[in-house]
N, C-alpha and C. Protein backbone atom coordinates (compact mmCIF):
# COMPACT_ATOMS: atom_id res chain seq x y z
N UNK A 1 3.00 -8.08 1.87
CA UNK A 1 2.77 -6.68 1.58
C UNK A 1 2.66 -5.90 2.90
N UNK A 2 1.99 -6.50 3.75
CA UNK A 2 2.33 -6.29 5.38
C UNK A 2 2.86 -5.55 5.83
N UNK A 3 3.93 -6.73 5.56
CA UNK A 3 5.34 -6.82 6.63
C UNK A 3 6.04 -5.60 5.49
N UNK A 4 6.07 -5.16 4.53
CA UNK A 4 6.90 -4.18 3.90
C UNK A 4 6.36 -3.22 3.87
N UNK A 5 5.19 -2.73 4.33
CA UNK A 5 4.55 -1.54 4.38
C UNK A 5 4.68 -1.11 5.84
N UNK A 6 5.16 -1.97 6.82
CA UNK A 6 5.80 -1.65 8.07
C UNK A 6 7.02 -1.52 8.14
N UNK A 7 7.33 -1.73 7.08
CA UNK A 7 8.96 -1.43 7.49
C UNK A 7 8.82 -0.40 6.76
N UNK A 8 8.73 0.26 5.71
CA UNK A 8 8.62 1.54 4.67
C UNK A 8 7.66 2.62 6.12
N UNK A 9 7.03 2.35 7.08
CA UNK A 9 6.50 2.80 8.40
C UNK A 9 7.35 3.25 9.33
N UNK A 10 8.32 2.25 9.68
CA UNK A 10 9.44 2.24 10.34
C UNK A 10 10.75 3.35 9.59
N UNK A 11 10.99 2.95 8.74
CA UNK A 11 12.09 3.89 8.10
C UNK A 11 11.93 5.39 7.70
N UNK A 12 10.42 5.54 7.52
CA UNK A 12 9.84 6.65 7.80
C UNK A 12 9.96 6.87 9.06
N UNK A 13 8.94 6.79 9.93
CA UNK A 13 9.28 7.30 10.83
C UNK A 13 10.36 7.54 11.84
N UNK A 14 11.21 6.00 11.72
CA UNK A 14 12.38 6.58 12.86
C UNK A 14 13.36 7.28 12.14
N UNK A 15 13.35 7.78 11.31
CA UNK A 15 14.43 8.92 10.41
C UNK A 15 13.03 10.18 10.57
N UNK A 16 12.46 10.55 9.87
CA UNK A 16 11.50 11.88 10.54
C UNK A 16 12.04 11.73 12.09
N UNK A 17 11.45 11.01 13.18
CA UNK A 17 11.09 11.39 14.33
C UNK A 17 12.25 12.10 15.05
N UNK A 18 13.48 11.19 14.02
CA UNK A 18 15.05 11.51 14.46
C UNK A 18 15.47 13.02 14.05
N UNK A 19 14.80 12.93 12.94
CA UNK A 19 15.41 14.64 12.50
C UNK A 19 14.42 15.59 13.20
N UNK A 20 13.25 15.16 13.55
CA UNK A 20 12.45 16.32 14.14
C UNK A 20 12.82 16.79 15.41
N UNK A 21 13.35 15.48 16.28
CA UNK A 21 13.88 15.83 17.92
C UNK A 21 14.93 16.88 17.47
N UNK A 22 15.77 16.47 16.84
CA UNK A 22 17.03 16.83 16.50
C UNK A 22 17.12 18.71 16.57
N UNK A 23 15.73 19.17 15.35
CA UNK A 23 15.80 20.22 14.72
C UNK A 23 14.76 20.68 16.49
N UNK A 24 14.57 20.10 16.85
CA UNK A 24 13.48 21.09 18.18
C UNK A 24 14.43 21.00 19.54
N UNK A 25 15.72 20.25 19.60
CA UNK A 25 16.95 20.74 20.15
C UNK A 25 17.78 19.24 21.00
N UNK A 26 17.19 18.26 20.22
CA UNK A 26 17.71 16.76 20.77
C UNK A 26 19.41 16.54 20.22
N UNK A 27 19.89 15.43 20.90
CA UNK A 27 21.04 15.19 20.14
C UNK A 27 21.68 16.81 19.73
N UNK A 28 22.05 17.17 20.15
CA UNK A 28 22.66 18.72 19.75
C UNK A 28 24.19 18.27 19.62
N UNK A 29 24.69 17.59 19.90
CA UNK A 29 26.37 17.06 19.40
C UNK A 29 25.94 16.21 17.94
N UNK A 30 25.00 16.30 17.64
CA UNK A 30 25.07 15.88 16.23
C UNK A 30 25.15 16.76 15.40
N UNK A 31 25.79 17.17 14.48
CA UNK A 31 25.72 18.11 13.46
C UNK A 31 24.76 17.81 12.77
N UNK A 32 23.51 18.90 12.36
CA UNK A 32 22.79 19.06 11.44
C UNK A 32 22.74 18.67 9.96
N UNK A 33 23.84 19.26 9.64
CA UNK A 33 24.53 19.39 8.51
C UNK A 33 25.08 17.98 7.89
N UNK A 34 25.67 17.07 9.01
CA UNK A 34 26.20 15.84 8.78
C UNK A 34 24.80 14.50 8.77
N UNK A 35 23.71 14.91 9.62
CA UNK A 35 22.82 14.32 9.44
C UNK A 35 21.61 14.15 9.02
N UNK A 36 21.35 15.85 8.99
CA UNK A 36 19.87 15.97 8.05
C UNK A 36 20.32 15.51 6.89
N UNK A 37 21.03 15.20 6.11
CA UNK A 37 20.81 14.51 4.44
C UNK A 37 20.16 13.01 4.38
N UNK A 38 20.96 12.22 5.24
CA UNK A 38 20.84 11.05 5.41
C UNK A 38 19.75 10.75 5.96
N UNK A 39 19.31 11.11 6.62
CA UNK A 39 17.79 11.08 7.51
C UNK A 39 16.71 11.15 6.47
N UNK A 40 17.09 12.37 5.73
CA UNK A 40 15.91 12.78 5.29
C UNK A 40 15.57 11.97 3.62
N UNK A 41 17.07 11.47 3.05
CA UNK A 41 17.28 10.44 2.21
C UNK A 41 15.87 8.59 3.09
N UNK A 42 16.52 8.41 4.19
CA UNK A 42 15.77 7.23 4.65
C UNK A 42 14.70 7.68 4.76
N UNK A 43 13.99 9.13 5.33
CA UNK A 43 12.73 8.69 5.30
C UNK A 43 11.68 9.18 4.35
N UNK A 44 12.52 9.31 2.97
CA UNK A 44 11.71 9.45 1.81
C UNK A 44 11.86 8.06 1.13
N UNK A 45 12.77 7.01 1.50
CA UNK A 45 12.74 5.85 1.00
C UNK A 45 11.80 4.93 1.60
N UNK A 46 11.75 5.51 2.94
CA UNK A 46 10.64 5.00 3.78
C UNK A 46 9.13 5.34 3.41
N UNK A 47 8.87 6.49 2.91
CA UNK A 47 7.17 6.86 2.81
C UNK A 47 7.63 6.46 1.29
N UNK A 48 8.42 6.36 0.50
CA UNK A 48 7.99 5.65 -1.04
C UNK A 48 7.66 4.48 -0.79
N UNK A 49 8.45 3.16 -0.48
CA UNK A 49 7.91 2.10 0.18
C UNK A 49 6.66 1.87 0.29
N UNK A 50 6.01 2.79 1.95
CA UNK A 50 4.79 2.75 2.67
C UNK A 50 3.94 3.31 1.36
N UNK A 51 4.21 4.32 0.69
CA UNK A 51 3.04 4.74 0.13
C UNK A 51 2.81 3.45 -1.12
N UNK A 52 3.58 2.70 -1.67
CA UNK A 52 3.14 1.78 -2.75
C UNK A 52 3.09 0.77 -2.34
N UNK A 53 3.24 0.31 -1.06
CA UNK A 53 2.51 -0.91 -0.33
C UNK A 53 1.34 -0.33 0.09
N UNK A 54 0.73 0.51 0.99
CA UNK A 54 -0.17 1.29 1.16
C UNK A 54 -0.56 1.12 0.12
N UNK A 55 -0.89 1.54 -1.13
CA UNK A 55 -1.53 1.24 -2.29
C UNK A 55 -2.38 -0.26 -2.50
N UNK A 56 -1.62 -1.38 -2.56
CA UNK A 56 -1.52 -2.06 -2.58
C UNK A 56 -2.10 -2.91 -1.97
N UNK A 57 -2.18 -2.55 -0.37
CA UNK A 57 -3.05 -2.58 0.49
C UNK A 57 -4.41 -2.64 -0.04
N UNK A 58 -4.57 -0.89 0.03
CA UNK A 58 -5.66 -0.86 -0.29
C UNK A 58 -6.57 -1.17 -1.48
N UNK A 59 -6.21 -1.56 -2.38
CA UNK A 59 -6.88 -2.38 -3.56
C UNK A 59 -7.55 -3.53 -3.32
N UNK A 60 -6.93 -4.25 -1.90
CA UNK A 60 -7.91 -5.32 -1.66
C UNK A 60 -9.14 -5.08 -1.21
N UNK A 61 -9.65 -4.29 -0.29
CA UNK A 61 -10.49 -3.54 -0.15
C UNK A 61 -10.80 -1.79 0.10
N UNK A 62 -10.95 -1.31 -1.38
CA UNK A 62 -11.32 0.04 -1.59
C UNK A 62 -12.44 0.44 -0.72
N UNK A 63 -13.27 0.14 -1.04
CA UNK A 63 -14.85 0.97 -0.71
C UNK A 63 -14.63 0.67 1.26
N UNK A 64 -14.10 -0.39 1.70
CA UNK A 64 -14.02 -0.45 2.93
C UNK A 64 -13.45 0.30 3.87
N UNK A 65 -12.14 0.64 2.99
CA UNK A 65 -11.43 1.97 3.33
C UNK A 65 -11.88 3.11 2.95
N UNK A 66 -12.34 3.81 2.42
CA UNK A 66 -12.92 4.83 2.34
C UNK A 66 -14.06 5.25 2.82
N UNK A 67 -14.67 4.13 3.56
CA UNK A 67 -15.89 4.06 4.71
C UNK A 67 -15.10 4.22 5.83
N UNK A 68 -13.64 3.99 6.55
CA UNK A 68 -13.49 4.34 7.43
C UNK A 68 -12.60 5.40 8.17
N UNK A 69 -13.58 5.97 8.96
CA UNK A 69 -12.72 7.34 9.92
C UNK A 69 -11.25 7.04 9.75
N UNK A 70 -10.79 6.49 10.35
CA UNK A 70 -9.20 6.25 11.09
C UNK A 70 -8.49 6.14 10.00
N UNK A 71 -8.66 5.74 8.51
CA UNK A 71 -8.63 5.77 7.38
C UNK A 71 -7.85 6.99 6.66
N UNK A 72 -9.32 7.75 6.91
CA UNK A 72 -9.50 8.93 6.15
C UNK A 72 -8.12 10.02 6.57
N UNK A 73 -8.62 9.66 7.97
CA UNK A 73 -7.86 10.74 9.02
C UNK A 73 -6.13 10.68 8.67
N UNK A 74 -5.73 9.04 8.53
CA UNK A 74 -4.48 8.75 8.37
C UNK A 74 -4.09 9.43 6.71
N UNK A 75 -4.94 9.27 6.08
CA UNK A 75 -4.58 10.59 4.90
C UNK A 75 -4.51 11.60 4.56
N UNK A 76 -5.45 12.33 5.95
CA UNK A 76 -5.28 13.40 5.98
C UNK A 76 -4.06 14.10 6.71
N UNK A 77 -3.99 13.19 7.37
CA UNK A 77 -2.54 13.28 8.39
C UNK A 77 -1.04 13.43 7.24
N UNK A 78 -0.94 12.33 6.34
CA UNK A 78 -0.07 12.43 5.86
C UNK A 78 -0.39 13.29 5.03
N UNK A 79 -1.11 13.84 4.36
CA UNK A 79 -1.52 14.76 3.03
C UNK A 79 -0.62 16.41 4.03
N UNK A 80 -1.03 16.18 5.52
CA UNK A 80 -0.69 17.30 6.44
C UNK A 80 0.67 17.39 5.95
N UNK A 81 1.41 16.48 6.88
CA UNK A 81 2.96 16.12 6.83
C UNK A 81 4.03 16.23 5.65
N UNK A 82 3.33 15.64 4.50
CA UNK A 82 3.72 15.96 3.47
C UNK A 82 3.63 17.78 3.03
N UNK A 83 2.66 18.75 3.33
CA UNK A 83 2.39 19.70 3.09
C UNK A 83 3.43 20.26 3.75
N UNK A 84 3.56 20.32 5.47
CA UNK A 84 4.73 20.92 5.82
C UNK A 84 6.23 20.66 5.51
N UNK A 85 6.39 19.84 5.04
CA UNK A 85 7.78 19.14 4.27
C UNK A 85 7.69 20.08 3.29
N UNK A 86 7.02 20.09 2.16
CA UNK A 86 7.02 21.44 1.15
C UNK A 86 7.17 22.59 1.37
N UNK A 87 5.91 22.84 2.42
CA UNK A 87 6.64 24.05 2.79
C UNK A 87 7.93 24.60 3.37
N UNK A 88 8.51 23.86 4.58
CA UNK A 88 9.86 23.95 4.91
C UNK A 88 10.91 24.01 4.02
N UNK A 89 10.53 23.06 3.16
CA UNK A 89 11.76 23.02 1.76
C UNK A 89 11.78 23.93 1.20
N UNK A 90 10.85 25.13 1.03
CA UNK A 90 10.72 25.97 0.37
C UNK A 90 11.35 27.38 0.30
N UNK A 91 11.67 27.20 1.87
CA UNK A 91 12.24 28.51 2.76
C UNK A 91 13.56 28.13 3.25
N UNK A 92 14.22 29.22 3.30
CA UNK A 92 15.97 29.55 3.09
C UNK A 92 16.07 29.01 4.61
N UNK A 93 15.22 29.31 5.52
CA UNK A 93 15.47 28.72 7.22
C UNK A 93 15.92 26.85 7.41
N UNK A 94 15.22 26.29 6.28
CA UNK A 94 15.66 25.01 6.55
C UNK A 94 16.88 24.82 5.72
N UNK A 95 17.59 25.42 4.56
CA UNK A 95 18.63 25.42 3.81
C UNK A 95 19.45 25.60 5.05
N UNK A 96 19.77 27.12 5.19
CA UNK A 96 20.55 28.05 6.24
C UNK A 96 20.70 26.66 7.68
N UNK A 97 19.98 26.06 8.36
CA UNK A 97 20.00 25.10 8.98
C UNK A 97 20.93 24.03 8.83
N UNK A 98 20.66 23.39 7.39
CA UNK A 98 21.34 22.40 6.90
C UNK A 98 22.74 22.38 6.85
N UNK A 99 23.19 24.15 6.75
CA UNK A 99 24.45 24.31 5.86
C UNK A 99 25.49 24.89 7.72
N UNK A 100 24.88 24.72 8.87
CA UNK A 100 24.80 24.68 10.14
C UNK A 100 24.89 26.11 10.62
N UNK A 101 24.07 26.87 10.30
CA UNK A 101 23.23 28.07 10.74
C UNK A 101 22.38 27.85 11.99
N UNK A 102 22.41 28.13 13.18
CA UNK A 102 21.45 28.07 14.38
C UNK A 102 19.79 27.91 13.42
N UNK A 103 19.17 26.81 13.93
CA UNK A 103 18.19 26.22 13.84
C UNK A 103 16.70 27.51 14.19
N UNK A 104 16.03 28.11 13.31
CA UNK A 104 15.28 29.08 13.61
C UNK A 104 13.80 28.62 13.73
N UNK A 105 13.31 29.36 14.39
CA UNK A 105 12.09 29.06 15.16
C UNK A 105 11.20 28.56 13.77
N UNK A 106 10.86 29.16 12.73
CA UNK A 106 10.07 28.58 11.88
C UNK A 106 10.11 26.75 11.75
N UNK A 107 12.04 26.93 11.46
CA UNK A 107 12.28 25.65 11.37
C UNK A 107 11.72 24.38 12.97
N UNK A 108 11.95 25.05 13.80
CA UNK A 108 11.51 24.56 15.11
C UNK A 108 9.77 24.27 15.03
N UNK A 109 9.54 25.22 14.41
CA UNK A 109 7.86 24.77 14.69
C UNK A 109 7.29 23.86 13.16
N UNK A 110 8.19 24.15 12.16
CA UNK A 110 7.42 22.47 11.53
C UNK A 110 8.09 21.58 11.38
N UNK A 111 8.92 21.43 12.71
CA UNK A 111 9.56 20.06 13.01
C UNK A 111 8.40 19.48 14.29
N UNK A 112 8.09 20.81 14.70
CA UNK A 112 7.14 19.83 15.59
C UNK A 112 5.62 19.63 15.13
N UNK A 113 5.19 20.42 13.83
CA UNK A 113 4.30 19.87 13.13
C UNK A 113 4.12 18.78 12.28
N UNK A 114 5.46 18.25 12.18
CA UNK A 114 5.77 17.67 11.54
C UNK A 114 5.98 15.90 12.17
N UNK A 115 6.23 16.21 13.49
CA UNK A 115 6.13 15.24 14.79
C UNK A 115 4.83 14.66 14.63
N UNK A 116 3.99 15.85 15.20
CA UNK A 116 2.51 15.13 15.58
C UNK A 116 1.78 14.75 14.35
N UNK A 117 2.00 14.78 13.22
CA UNK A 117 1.37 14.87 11.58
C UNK A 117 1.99 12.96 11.78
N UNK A 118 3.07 12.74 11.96
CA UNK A 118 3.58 11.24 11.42
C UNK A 118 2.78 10.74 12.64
N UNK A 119 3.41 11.33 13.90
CA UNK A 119 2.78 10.37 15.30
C UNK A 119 1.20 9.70 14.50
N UNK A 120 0.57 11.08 14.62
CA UNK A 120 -0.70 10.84 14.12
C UNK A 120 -1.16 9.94 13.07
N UNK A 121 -0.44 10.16 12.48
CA UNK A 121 -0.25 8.90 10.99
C UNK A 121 -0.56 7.27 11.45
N UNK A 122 0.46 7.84 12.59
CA UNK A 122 0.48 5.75 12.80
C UNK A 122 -0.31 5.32 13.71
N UNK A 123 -0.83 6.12 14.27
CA UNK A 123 -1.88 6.22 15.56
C UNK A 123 -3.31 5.77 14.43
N UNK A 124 -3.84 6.32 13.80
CA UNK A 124 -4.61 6.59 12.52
C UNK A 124 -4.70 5.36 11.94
N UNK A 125 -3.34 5.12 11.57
CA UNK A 125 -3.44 3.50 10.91
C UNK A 125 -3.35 2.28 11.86
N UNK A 126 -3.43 2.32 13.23
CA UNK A 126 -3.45 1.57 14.02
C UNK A 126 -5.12 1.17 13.93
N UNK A 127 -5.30 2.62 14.09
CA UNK A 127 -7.04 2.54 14.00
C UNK A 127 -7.42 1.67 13.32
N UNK A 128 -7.31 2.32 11.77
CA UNK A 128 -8.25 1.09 10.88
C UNK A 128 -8.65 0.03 11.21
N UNK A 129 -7.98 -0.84 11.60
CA UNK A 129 -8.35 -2.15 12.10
C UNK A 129 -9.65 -2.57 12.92
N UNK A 130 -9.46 -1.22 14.00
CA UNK A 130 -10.36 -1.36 15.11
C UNK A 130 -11.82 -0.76 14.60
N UNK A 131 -11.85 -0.22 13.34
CA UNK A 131 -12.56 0.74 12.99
C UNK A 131 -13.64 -0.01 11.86
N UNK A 132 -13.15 -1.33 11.96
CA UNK A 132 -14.10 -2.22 10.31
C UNK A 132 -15.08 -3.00 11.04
């Protein structure tokens, strides 16, 4: 359960981290358009994964996790991340982007909220460990 909740970690994040450089001005010979789908396809296959191993996880010990900081924080982190994903989706700036419209500052700034929300994530769940 581990080892697949790190990889559902992995596929999350290196598809986010990839589209976030991307949208804050990395890789710029990549078309947007040709790669935000696919990206953003892996790293929702990636946090489905993590989140029902994550589950899973945590059933072995509930009350232990919810006693700890680094824990909490890593849910609040993603509860973050997930929030700005909604919101972005919501607004014509990340469409207009997709469809390869110059990349607009809104879109620029919750790509990089969107950076430090996952960074933080795994930083968070590194914790736990150190935190029992």
């Amino acid at each position: 359960m581990n080892a697949a909740h790190i990889l559902g970690i992995g596929l999350l994040f290196g598809a986010i981290a990839t589209l976030d450089l991307r949208l804050l001005g990395a890789f710029r010979a990549a078309p947007l358009a040709l790669f935000g789908p696919p990206l953003w396809r892996v790293a929702a296959t990636g946090l489905a994964l993590a989140a029902v191993t994550g589950f899973w996880l945590f059933t072995t010990r509930p009350g232990a996790y919810l006693e700890n900081p680094a824990f909490l924080a890593k849910l609040g982190l993603i509860g973050a991340g997930l929030l700005n994903l909604a919101l972005l989706h919501l607004r014509a700036p990340w469409r207009q982007a997709l469809a390869g419209a110059p990349v607009a500052a809104l879109v620029r700034a919750a790509a990089l909220v969107s950076l430090l929300a996952w960074v933080g994530t795994v930083v968070a769940g590194r914790w736990i460990g150190f935190l029992q």
